[in-house]
C-alpha atoms as a PDB file:
ATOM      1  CA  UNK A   1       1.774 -12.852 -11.083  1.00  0.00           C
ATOM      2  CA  UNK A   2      -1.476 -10.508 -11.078  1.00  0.00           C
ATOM      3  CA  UNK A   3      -3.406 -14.132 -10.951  1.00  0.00           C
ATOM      4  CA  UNK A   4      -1.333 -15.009  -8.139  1.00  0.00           C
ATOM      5  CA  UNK A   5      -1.820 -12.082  -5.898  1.00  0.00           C
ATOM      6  CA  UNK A   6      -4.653 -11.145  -3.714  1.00  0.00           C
ATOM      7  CA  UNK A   7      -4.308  -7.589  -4.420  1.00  0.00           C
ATOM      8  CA  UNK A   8      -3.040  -5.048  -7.318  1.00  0.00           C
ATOM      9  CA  UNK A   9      -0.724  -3.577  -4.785  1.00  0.00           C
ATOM     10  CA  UNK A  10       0.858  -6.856  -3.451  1.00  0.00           C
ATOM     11  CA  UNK A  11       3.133  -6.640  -0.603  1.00  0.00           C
ATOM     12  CA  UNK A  12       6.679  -8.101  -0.846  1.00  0.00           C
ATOM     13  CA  UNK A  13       4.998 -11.691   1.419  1.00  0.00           C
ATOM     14  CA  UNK A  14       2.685 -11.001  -1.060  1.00  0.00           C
ATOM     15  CA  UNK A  15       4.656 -11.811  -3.786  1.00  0.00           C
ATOM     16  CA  UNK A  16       7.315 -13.986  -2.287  1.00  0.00           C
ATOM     17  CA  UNK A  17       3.612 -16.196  -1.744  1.00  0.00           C
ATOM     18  CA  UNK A  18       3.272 -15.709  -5.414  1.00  0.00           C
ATOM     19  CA  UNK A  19       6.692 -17.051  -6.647  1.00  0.00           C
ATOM     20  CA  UNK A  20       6.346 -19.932  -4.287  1.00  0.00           C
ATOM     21  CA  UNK A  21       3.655 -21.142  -6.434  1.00  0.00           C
ATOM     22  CA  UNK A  22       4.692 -20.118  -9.862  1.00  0.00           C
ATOM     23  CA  UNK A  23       8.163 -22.300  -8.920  1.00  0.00           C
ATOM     24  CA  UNK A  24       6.659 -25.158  -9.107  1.00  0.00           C
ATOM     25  CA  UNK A  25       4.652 -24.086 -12.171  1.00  0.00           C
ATOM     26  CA  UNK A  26       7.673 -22.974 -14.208  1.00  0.00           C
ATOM     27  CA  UNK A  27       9.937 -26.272 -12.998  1.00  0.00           C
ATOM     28  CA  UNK A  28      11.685 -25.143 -10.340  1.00  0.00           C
ATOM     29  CA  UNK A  29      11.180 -27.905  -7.541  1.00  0.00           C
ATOM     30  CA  UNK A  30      10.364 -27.798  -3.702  1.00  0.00           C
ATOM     31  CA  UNK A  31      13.955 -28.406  -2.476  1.00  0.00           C
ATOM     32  CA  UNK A  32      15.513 -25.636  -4.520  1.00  0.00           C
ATOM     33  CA  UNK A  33      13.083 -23.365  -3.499  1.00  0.00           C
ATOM     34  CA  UNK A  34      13.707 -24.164   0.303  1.00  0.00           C
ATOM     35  CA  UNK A  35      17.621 -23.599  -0.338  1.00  0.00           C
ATOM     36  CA  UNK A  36      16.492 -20.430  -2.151  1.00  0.00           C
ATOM     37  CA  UNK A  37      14.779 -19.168   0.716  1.00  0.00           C
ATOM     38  CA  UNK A  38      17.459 -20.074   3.139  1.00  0.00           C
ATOM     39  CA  UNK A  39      20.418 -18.421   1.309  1.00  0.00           C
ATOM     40  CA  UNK A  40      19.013 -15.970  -0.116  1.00  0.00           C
ATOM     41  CA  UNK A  41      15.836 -14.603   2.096  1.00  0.00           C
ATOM     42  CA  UNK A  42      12.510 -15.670   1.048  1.00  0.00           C
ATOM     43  CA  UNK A  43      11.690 -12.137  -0.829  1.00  0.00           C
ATOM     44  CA  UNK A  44      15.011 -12.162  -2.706  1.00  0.00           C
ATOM     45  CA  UNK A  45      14.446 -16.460  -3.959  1.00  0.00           C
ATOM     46  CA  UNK A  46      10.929 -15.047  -4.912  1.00  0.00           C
ATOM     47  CA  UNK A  47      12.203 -11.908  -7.479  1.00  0.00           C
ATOM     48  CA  UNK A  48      15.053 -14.964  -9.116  1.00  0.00           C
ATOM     49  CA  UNK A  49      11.358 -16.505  -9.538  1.00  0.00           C
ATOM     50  CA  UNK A  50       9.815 -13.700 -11.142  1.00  0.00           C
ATOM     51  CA  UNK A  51      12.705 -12.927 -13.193  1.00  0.00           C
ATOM     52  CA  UNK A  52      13.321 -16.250 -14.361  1.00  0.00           C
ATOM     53  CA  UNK A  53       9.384 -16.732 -15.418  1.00  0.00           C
ATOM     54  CA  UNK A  54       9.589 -13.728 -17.268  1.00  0.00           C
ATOM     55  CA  UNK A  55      12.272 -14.813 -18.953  1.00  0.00           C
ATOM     56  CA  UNK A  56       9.943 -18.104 -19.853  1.00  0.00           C
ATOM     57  CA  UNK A  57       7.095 -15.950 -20.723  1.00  0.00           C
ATOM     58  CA  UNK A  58       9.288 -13.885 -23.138  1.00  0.00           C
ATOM     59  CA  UNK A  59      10.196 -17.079 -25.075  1.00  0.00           C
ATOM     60  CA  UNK A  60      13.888 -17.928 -23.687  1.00  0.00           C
ATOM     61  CA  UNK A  61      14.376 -21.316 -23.427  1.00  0.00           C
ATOM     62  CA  UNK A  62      15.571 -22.546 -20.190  1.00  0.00           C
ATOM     63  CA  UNK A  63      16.211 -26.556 -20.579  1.00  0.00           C
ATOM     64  CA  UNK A  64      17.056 -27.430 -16.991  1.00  0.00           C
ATOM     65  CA  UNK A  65      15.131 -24.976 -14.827  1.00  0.00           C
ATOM     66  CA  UNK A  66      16.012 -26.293 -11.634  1.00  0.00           C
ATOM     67  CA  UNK A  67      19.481 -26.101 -12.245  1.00  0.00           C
ATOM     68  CA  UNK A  68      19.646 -22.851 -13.270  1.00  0.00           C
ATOM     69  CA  UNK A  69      17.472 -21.776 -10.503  1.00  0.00           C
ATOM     70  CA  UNK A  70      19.819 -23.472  -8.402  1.00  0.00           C
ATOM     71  CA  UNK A  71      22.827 -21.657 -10.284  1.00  0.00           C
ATOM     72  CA  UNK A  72      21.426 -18.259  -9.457  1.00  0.00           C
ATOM     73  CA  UNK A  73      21.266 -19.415  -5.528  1.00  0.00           C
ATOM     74  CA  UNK A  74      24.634 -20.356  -5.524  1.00  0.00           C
ATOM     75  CA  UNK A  75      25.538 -17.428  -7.771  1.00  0.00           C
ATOM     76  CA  UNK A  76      23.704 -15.082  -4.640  1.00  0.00           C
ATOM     77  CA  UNK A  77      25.619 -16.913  -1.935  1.00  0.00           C
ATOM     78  CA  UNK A  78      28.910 -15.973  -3.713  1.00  0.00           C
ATOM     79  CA  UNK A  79      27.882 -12.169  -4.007  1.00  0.00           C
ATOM     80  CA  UNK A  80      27.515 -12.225  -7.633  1.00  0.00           C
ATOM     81  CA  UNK A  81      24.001 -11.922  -7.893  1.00  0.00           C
ATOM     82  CA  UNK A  82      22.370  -8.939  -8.762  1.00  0.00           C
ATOM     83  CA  UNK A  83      18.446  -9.135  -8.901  1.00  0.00           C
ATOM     84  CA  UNK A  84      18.226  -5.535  -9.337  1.00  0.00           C
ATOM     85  CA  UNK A  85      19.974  -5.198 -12.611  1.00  0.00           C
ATOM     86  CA  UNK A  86      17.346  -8.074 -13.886  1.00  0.00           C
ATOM     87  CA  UNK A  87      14.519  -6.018 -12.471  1.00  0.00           C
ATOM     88  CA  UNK A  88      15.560  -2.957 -14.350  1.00  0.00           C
ATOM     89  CA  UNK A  89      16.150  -4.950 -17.598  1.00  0.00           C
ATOM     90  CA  UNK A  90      13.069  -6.371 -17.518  1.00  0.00           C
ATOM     91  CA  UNK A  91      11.155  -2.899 -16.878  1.00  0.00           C
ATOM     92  CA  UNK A  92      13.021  -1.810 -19.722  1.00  0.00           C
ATOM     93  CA  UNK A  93      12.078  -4.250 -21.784  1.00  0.00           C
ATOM     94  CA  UNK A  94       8.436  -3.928 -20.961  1.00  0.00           C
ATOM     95  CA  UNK A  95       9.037  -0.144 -21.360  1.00  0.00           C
ATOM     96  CA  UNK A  96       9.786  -1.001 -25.111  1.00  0.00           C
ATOM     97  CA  UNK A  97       7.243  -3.151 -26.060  1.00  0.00           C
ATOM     98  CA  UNK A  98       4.701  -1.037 -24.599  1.00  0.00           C
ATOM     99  CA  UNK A  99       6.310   2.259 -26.203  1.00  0.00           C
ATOM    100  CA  UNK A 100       6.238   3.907 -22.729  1.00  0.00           C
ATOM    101  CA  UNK A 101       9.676   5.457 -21.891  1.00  0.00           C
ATOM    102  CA  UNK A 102      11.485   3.531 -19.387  1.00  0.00           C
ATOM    103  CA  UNK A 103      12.295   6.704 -17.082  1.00  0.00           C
ATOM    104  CA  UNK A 104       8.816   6.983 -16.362  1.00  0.00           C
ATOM    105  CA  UNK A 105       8.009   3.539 -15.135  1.00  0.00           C
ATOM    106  CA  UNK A 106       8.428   2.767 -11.930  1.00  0.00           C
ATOM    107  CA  UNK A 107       9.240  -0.672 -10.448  1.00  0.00           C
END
């Protein structure tokens, strides 16, 4: 997202603006990310963004990307959703591959 920011300290409309853009990029289309941002808050659609491109960028294949962005909506509408768990696997698994300790990393 770093190209996709104005700033290196990006605020969370910051980076909600971000994710907007890289949906589109990572095949996620312009109706699912309008339901996103009305279930699930505009900040909250943008982080499934982020952790769904990551997931991309790491190599996972994800065939039908706007249906599983759209499964992760519906999975946050029925309270099953839990970004932050995602957000502290994925600094974990940065942690790793940089050979940092995850403790000292901050989100």
């Amino acid at each position: 997202l770093r190209d996709l920011c104005p700033t290196s300290k990006p605020t969370q409309a910051d980076l909600a603006d971000a994710a907007e853009r890289l949906s589109g990029q990572i095949g996620v289309s312009w109706r699912a990310w309008s339901q996103a941002c009305a279930v699930m808050g505009r900040f909250e659609a943008g982080v499934a963004i982020i952790v769904m491109a990551a997931r991309v960028g790491r190599g996972e294949v994800i065939r039908f990307r706007d249906a599983y962005f759209r499964a992760l909506v519906d999975r946050s509408a029925r309270h099953t959703l839990f970004l932050d768990r995602s957000l502290y696997a994925l600094r974990d698994i940065h942690a790793a591959e940089s050979g940092v300790p995850a403790e000292t990393r901050s989100l």
